[in-house]
C-alpha atoms as a PDB file:
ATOM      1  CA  UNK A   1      18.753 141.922 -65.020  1.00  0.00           C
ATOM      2  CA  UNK A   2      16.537 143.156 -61.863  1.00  0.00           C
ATOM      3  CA  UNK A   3      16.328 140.664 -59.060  1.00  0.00           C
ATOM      4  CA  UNK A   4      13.487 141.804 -58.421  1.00  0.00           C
ATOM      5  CA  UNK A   5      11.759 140.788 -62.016  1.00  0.00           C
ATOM      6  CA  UNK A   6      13.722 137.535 -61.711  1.00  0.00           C
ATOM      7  CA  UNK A   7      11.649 136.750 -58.230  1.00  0.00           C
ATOM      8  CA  UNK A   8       8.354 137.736 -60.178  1.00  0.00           C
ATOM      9  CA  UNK A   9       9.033 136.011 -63.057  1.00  0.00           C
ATOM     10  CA  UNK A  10       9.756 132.412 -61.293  1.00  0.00           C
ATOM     11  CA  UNK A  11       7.235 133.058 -58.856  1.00  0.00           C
ATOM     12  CA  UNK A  12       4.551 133.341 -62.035  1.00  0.00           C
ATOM     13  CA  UNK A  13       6.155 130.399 -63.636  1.00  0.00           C
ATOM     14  CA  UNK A  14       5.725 128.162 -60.472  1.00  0.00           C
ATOM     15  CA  UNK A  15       2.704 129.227 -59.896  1.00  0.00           C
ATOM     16  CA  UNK A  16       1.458 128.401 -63.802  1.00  0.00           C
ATOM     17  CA  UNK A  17       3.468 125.111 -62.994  1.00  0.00           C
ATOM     18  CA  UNK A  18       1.424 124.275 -60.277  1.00  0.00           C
ATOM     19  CA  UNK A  19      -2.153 125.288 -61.499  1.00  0.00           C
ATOM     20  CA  UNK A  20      -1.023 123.207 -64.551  1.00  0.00           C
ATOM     21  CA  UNK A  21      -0.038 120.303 -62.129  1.00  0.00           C
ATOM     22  CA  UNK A  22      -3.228 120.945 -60.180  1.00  0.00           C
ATOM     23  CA  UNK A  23      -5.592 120.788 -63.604  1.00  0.00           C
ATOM     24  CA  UNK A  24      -3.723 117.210 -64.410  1.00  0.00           C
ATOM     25  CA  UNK A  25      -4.326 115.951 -61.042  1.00  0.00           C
ATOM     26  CA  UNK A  26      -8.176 116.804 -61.275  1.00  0.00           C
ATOM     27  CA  UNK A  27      -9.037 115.441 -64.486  1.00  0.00           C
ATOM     28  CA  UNK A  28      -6.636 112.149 -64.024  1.00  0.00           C
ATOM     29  CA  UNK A  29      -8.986 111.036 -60.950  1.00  0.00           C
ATOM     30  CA  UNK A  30     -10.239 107.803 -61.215  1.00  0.00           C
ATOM     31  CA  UNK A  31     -14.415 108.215 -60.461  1.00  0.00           C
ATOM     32  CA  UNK A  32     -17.159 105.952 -60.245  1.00  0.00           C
ATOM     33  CA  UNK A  33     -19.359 105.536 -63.697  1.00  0.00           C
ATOM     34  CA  UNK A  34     -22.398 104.477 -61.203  1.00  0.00           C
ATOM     35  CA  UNK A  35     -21.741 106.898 -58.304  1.00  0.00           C
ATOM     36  CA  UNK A  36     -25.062 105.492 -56.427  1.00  0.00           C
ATOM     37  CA  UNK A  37     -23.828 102.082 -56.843  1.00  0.00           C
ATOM     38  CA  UNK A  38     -25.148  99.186 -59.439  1.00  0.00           C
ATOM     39  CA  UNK A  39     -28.608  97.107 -58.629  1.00  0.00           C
ATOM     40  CA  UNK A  40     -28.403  93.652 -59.033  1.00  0.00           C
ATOM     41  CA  UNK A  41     -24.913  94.090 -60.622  1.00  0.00           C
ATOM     42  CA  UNK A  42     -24.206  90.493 -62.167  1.00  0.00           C
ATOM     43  CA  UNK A  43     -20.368  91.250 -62.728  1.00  0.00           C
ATOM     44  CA  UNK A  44     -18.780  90.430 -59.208  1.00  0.00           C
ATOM     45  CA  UNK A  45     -15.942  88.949 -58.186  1.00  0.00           C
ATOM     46  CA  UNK A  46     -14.772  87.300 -54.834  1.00  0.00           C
ATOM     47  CA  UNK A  47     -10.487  88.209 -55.273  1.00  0.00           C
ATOM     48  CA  UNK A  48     -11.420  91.629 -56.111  1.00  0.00           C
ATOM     49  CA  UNK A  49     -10.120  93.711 -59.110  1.00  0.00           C
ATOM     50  CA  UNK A  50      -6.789  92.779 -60.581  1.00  0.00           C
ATOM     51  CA  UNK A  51      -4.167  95.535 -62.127  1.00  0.00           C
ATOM     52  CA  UNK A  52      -1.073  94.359 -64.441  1.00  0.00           C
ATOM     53  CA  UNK A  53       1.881  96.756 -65.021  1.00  0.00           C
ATOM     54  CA  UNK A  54       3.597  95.552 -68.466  1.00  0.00           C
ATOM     55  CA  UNK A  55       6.450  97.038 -70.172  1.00  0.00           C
ATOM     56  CA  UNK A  56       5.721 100.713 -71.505  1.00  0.00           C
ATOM     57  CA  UNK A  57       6.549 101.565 -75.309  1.00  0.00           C
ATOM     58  CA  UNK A  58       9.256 104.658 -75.059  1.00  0.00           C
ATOM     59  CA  UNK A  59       6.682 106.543 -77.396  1.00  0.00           C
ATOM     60  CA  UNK A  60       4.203 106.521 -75.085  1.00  0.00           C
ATOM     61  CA  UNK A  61       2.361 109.346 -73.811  1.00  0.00           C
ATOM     62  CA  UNK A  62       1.576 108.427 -70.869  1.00  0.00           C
ATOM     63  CA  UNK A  63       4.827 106.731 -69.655  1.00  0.00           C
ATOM     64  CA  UNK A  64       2.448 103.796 -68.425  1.00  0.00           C
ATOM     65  CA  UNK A  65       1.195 100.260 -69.330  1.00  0.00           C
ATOM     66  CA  UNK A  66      -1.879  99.294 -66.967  1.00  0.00           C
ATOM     67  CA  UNK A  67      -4.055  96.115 -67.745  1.00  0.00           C
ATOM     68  CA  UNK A  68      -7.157  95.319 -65.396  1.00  0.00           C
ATOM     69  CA  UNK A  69      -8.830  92.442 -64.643  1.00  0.00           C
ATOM     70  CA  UNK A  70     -11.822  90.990 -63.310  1.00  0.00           C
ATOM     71  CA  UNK A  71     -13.538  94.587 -63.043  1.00  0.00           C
ATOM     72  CA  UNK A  72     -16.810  94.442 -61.380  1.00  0.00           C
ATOM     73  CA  UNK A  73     -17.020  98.323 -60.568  1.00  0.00           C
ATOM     74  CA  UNK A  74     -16.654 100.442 -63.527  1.00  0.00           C
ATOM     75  CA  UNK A  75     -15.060 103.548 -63.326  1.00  0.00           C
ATOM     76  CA  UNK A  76     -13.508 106.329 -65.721  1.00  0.00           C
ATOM     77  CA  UNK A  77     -10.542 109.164 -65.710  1.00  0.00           C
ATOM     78  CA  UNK A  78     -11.233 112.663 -67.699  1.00  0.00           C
ATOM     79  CA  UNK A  79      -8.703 114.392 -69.524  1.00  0.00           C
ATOM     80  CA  UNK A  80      -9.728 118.207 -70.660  1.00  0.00           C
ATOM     81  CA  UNK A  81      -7.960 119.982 -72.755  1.00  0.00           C
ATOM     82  CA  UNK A  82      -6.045 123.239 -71.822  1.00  0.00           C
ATOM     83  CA  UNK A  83      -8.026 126.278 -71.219  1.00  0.00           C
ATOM     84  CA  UNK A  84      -8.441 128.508 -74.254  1.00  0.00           C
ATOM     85  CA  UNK A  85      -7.744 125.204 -76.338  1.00  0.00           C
ATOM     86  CA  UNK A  86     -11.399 123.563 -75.958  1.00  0.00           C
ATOM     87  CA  UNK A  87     -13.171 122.782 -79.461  1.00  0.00           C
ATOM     88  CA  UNK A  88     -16.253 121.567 -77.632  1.00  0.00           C
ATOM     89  CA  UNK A  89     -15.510 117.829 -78.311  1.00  0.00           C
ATOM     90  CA  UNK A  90     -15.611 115.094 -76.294  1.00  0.00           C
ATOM     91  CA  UNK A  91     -15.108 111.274 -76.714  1.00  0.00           C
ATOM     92  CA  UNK A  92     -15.328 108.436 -74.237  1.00  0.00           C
ATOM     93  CA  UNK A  93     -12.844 105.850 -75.119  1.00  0.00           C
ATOM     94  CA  UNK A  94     -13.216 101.983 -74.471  1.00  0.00           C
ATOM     95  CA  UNK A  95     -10.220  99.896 -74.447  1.00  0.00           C
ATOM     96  CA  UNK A  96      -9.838  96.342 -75.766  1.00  0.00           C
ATOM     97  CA  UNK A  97      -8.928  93.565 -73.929  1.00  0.00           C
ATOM     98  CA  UNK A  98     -11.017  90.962 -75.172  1.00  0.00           C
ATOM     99  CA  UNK A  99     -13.296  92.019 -72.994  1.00  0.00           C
ATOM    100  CA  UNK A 100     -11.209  89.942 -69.890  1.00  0.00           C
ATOM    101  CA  UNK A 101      -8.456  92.494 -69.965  1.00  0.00           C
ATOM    102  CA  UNK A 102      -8.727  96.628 -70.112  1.00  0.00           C
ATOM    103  CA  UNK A 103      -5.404  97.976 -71.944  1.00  0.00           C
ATOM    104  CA  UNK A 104      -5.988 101.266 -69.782  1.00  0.00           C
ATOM    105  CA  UNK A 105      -3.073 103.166 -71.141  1.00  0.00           C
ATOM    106  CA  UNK A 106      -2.161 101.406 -74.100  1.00  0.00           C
ATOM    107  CA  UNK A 107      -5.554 102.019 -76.028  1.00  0.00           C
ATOM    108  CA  UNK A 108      -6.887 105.120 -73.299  1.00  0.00           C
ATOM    109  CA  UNK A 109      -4.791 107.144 -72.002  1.00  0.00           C
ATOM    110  CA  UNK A 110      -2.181 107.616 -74.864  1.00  0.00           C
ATOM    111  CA  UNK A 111      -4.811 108.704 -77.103  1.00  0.00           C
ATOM    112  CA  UNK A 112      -6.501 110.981 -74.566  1.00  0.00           C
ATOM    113  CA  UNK A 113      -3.793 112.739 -73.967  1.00  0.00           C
ATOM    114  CA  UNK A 114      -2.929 113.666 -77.375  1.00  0.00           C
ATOM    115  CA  UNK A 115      -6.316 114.604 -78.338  1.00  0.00           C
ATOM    116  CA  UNK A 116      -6.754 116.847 -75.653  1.00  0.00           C
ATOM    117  CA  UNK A 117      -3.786 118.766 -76.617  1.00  0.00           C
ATOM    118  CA  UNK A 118      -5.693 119.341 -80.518  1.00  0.00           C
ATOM    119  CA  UNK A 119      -8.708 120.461 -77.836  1.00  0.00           C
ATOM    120  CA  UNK A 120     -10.613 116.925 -77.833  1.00  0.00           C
ATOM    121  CA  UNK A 121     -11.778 116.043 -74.619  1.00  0.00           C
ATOM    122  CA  UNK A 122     -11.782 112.003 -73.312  1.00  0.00           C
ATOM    123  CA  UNK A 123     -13.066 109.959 -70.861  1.00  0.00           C
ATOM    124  CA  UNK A 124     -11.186 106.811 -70.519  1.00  0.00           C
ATOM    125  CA  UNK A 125     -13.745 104.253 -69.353  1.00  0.00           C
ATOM    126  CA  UNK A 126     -12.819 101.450 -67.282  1.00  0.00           C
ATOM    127  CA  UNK A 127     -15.874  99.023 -67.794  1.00  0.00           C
ATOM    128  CA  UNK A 128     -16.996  95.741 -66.181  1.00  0.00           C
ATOM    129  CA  UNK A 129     -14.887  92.710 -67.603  1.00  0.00           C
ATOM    130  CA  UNK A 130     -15.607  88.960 -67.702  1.00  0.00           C
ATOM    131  CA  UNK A 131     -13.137  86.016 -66.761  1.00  0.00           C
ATOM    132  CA  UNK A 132     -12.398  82.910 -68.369  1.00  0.00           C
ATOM    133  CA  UNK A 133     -12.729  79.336 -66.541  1.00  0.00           C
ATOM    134  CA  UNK A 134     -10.030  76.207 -67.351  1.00  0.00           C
ATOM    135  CA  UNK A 135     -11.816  75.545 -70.720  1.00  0.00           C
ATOM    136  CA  UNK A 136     -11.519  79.301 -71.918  1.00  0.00           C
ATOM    137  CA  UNK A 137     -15.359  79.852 -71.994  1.00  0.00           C
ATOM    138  CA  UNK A 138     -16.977  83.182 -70.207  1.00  0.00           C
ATOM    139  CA  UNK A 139     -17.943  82.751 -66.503  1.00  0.00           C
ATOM    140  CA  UNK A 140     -20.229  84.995 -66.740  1.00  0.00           C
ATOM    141  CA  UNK A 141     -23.085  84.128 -69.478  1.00  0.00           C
ATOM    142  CA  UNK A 142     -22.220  86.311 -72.985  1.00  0.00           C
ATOM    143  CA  UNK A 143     -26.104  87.708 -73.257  1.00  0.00           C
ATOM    144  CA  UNK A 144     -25.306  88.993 -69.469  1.00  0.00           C
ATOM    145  CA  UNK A 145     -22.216  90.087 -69.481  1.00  0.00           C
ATOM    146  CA  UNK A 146     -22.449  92.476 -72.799  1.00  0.00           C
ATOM    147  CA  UNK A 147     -25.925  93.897 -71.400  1.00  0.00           C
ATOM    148  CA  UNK A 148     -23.848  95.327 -68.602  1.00  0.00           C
ATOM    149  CA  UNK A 149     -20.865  96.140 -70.745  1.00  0.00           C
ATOM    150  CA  UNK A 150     -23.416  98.175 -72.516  1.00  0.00           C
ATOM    151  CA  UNK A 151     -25.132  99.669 -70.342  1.00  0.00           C
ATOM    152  CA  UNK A 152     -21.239 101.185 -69.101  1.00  0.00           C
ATOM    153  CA  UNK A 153     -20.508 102.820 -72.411  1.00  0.00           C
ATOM    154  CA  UNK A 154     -24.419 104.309 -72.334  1.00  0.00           C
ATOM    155  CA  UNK A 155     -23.415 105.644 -69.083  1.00  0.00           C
ATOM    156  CA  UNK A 156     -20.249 107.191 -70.134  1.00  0.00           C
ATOM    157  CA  UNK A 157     -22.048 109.093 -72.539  1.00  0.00           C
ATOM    158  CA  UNK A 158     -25.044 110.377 -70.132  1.00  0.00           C
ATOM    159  CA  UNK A 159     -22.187 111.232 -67.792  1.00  0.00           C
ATOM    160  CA  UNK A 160     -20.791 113.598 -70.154  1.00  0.00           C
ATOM    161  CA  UNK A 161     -24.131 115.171 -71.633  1.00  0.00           C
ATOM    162  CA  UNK A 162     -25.081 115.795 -67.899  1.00  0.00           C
ATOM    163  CA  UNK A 163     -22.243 117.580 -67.006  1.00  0.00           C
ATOM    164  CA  UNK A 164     -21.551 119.290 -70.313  1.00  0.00           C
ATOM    165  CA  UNK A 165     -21.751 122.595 -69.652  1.00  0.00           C
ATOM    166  CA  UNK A 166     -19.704 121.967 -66.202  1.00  0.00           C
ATOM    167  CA  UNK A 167     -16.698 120.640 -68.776  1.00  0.00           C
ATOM    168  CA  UNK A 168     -16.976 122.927 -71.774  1.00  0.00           C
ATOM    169  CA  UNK A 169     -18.571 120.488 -73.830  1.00  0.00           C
ATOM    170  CA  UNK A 170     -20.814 120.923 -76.547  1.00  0.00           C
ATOM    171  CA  UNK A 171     -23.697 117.794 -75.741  1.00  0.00           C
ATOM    172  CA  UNK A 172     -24.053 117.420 -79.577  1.00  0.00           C
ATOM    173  CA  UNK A 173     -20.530 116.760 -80.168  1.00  0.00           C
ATOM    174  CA  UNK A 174     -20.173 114.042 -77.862  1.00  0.00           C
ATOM    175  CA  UNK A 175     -18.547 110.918 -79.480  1.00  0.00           C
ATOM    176  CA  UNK A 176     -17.534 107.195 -78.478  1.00  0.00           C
ATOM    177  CA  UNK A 177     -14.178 105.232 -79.646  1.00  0.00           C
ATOM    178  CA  UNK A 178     -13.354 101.803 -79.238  1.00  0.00           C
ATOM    179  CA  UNK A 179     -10.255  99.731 -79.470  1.00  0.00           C
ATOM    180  CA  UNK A 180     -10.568  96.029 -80.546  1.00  0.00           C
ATOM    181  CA  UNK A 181     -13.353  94.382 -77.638  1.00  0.00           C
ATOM    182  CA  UNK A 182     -13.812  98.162 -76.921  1.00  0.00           C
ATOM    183  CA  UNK A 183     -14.820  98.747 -80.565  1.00  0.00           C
ATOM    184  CA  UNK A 184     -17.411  96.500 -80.146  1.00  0.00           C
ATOM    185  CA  UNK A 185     -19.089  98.563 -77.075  1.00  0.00           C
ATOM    186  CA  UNK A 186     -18.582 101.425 -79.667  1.00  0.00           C
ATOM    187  CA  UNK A 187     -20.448  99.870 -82.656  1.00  0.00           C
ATOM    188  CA  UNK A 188     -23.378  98.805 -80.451  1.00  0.00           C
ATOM    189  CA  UNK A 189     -24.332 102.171 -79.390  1.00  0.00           C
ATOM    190  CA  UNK A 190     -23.573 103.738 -83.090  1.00  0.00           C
ATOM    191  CA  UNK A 191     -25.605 101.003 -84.629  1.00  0.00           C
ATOM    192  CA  UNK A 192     -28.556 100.320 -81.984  1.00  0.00           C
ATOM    193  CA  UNK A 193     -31.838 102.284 -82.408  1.00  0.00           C
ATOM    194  CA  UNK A 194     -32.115 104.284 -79.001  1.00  0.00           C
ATOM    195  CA  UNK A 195     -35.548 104.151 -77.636  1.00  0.00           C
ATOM    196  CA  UNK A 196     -37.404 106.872 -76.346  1.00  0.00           C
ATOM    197  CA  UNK A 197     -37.744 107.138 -72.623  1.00  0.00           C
ATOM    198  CA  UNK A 198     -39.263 109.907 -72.301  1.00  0.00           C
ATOM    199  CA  UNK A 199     -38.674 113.588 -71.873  1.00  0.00           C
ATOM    200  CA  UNK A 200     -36.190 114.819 -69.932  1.00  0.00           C
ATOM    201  CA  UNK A 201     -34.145 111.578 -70.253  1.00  0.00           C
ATOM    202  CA  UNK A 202     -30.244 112.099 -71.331  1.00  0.00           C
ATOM    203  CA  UNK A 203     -29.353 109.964 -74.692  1.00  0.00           C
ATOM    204  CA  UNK A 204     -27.062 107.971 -74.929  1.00  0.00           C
ATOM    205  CA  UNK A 205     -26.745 108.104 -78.448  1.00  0.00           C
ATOM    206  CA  UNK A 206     -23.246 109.019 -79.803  1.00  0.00           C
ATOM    207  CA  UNK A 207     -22.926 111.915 -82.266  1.00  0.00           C
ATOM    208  CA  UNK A 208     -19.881 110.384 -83.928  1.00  0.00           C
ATOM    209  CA  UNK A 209     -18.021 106.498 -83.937  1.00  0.00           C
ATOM    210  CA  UNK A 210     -14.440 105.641 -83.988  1.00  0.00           C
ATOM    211  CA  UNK A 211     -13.627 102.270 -84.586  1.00  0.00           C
ATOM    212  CA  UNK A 212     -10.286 101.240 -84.072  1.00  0.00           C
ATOM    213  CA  UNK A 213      -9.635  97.565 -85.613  1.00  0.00           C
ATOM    214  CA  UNK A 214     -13.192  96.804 -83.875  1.00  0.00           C
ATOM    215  CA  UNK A 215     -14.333  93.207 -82.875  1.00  0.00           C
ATOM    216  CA  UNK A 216     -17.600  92.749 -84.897  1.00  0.00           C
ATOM    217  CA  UNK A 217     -19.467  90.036 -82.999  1.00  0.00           C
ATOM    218  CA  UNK A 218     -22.446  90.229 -84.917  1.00  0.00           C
ATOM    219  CA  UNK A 219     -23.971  91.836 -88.555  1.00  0.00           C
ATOM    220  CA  UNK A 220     -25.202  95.499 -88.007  1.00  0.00           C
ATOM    221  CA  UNK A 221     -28.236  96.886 -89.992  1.00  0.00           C
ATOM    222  CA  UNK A 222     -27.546 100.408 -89.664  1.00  0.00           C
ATOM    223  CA  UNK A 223     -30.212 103.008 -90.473  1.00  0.00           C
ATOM    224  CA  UNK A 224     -29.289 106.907 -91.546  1.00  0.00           C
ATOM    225  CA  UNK A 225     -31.754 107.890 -89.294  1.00  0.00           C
ATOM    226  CA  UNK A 226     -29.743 106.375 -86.306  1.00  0.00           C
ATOM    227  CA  UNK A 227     -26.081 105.635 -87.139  1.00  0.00           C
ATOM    228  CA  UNK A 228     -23.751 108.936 -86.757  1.00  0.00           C
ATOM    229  CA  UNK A 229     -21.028 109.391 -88.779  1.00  0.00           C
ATOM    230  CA  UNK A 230     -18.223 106.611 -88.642  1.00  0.00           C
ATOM    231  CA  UNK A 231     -14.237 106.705 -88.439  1.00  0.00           C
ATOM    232  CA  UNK A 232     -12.814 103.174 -88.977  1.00  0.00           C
ATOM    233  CA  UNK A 233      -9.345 101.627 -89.141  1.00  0.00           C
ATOM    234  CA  UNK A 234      -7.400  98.512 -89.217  1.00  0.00           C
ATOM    235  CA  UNK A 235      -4.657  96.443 -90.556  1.00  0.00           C
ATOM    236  CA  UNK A 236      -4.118  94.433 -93.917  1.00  0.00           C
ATOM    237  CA  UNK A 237      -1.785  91.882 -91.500  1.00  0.00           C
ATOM    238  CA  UNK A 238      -4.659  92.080 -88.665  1.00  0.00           C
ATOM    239  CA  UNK A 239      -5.485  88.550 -88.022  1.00  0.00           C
ATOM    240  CA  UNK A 240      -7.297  88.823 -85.267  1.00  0.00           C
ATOM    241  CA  UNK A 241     -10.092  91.362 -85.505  1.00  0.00           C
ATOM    242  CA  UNK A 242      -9.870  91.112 -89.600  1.00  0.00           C
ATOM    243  CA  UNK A 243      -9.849  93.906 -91.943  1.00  0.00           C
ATOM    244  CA  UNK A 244     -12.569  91.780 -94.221  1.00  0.00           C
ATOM    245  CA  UNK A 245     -15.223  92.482 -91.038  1.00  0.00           C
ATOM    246  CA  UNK A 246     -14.105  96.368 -91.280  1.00  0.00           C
ATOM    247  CA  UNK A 247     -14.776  96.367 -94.703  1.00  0.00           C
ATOM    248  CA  UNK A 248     -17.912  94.536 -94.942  1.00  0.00           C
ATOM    249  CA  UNK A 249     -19.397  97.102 -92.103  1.00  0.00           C
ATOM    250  CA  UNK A 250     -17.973 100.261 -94.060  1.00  0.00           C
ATOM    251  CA  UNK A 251     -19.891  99.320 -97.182  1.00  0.00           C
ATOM    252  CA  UNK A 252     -22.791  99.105 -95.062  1.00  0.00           C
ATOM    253  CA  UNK A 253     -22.552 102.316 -93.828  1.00  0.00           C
ATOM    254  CA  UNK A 254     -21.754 103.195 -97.186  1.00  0.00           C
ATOM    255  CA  UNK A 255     -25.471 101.826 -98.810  1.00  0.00           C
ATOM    256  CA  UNK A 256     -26.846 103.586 -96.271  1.00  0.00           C
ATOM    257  CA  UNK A 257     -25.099 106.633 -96.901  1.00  0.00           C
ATOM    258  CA  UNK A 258     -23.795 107.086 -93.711  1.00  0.00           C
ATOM    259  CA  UNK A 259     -20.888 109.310 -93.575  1.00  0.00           C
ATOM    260  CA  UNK A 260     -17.929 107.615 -93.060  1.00  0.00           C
ATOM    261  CA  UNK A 261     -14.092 107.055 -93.548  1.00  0.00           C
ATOM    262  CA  UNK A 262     -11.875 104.230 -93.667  1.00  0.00           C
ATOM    263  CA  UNK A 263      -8.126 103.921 -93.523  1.00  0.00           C
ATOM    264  CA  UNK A 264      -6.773  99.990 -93.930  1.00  0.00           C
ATOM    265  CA  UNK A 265      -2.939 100.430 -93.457  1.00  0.00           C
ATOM    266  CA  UNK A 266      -0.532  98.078 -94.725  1.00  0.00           C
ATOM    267  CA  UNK A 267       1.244  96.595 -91.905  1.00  0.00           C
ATOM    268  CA  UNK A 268       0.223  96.534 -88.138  1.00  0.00           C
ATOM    269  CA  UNK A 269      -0.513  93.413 -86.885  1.00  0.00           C
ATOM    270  CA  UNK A 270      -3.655  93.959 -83.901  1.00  0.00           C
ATOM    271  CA  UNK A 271      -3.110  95.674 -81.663  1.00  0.00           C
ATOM    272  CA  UNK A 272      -1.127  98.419 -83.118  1.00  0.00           C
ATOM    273  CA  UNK A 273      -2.842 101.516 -81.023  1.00  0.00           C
ATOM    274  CA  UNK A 274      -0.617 104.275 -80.921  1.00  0.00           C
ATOM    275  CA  UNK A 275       2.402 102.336 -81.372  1.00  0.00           C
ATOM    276  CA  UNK A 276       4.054 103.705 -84.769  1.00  0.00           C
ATOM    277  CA  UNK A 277       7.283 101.276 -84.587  1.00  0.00           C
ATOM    278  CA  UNK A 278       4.478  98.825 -86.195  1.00  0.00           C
ATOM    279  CA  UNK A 279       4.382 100.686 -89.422  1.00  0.00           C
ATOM    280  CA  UNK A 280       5.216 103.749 -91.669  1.00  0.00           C
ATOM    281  CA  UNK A 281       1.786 104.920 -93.104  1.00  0.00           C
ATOM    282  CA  UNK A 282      -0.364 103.855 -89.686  1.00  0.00           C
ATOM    283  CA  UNK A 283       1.111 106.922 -87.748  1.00  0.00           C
ATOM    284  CA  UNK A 284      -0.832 109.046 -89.408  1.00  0.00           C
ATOM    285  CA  UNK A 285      -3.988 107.749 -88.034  1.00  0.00           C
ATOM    286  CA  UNK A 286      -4.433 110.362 -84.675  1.00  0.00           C
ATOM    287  CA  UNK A 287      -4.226 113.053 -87.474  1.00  0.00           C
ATOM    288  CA  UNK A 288      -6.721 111.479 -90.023  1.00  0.00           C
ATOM    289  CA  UNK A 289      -9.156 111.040 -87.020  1.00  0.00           C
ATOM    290  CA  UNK A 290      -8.974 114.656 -85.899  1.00  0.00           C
ATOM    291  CA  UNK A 291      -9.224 115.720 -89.483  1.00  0.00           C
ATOM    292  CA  UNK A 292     -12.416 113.534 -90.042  1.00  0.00           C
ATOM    293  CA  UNK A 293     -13.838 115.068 -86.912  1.00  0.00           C
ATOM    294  CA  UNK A 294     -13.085 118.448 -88.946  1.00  0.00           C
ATOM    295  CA  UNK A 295     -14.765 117.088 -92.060  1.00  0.00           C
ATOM    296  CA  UNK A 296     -17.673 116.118 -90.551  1.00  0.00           C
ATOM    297  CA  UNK A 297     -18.052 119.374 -88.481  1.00  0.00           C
ATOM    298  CA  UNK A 298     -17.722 118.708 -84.744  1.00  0.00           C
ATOM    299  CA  UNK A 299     -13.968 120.358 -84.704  1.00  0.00           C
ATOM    300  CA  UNK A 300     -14.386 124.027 -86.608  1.00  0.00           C
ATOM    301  CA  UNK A 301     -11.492 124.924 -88.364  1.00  0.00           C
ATOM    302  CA  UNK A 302      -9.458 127.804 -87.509  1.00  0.00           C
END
């Protein structure tokens, strides 16, 4: 074979390498949700933030197990998909945690970075976290706490509507997921009527909901009119966030004729994520949720 072609041809293939390597680099940066900073923000902390490295599941994606505490300064990482592979859809992803602990990787980044492989683009929002005192109650008052916890997953989804075009994202097809506690920040903002602010003000109104064994902390009355379509799983064996709660919001949805799906899988435990050791017929979730997002038109088939 020519030497010459040899050169050319690993030249080209470190050079893809690199722009590849580049690309990752870029949309793994950590940024600031509130680049101008947060008025009055009531989530602070004197020790400062808090990061735990546990043990990392062999399947995972991400080859990392981050939980963080005592977050006071929300932030978020983007993960695009490939060029030529964008669909136009993008989700911001909340993590549970109970909302004292953010399971970064475990219920962010894995997921991310499959579904920006099938063309899905993610934000993987780190939002602000409360702490527990000696009796196991909230330091920070609940009515307080989840206004600012809100007001984080509203801003994840402005952030991506105002820079839409800059990420090759349709603004319509802008969704939020939520794992567990995250699920909850995920079911406020489906289920909450968005007032009008006025023109030229970005909603933060998701166009589509998944809700991954969600914490309902309260009874939802959705409205057609308001609710986007939903995507909701959990476990028979879930004992924590039950599958009784899941159901009792699906047939909500469902008297309201909301479009929606829901998978309850056998075995799983909470917690179960992307970890497929848990059970057989819960693996199949990443599909079903990429497949819904077909169904209900925000992916176009090929």
């Amino acid at each position: 074979m020519n030497l010459k072609y040899i050169s050319i041809t690993l030249l080209s293939l470190g050079l893809s390498l690199t722009l590849r390597f580049t690309a990752d680099a870029q949309t793994s940066e950590e940024k600031p949700l509130w680049p101008s900073g947060i008025t009055d923000n009531p989530v602070k902390y004197a020790t400062g933030e808090e990061v735990v490295n546990f043990d990392v599941n062999p399947q995972s994606l991400s080859k990392k197990n981050r939980v963080f505490r005592k977050v006071s300064v929300p932030t978020y990482v983007l993960h695009l998909p490939p060029p030529g592979k964008e669909t136009g859809v993008a989700v911001v992803i909340c993590p549970g945690g109970g909302f004292v602990d953010n399971w970064f990787d475990r219920e962010g980044t894995d997921l991310a970075l499959w579904l920006k492989e099938q063309g899905v683009a993610s934000m993987v929002l780190k939002y602000r976290l409360n702490t527990r005192d000696s009796s196991k109650n909230f330091v920070i008052p609940r009515e307080t706490y989840f206004a600012a916890a809100f007001d984080d997953a509203k801003q994840a989804i402005i952030t991506l509507r105002k820079d839409a075009s800059k990420l090759k994202i349709d603004p319509n097809k802008i969704g939020i997921a939520g794992f567990s506690a995250g699920g909850t920040l995920a079911v406020e903002l489906a289920a909450t009527d968005e007032i009008n602010e006025g023109s030229g003000t970005v909603s933060w109104k998701p166009n589509f909901a998944g809700l991954f064994y969600a914490a309902f902390l309260k009874t939802y009355t959705v409205r057609k009119e308001s609710c986007p379509p939903v995507f909701l799983i959990n476990a028979h064996d879930d004992k924590l966030t039950t599958a009784a709660k899941c159901v009792d919001f699906y047939s909500s949805l469902l008297k309201a004729e909301i479009p929606a799906e829901m998978h309850i899988y056998n075995k799983g435990s909470h917690g179960f994520a992307m970890d497929f050791t848990k059970g057989e017929t819960l693996k199949y979730w990443p599909e079903s949720f990429l497949g819904w997002l077909t169904d209900i038109g925000m992916v176009q088939k090929k």
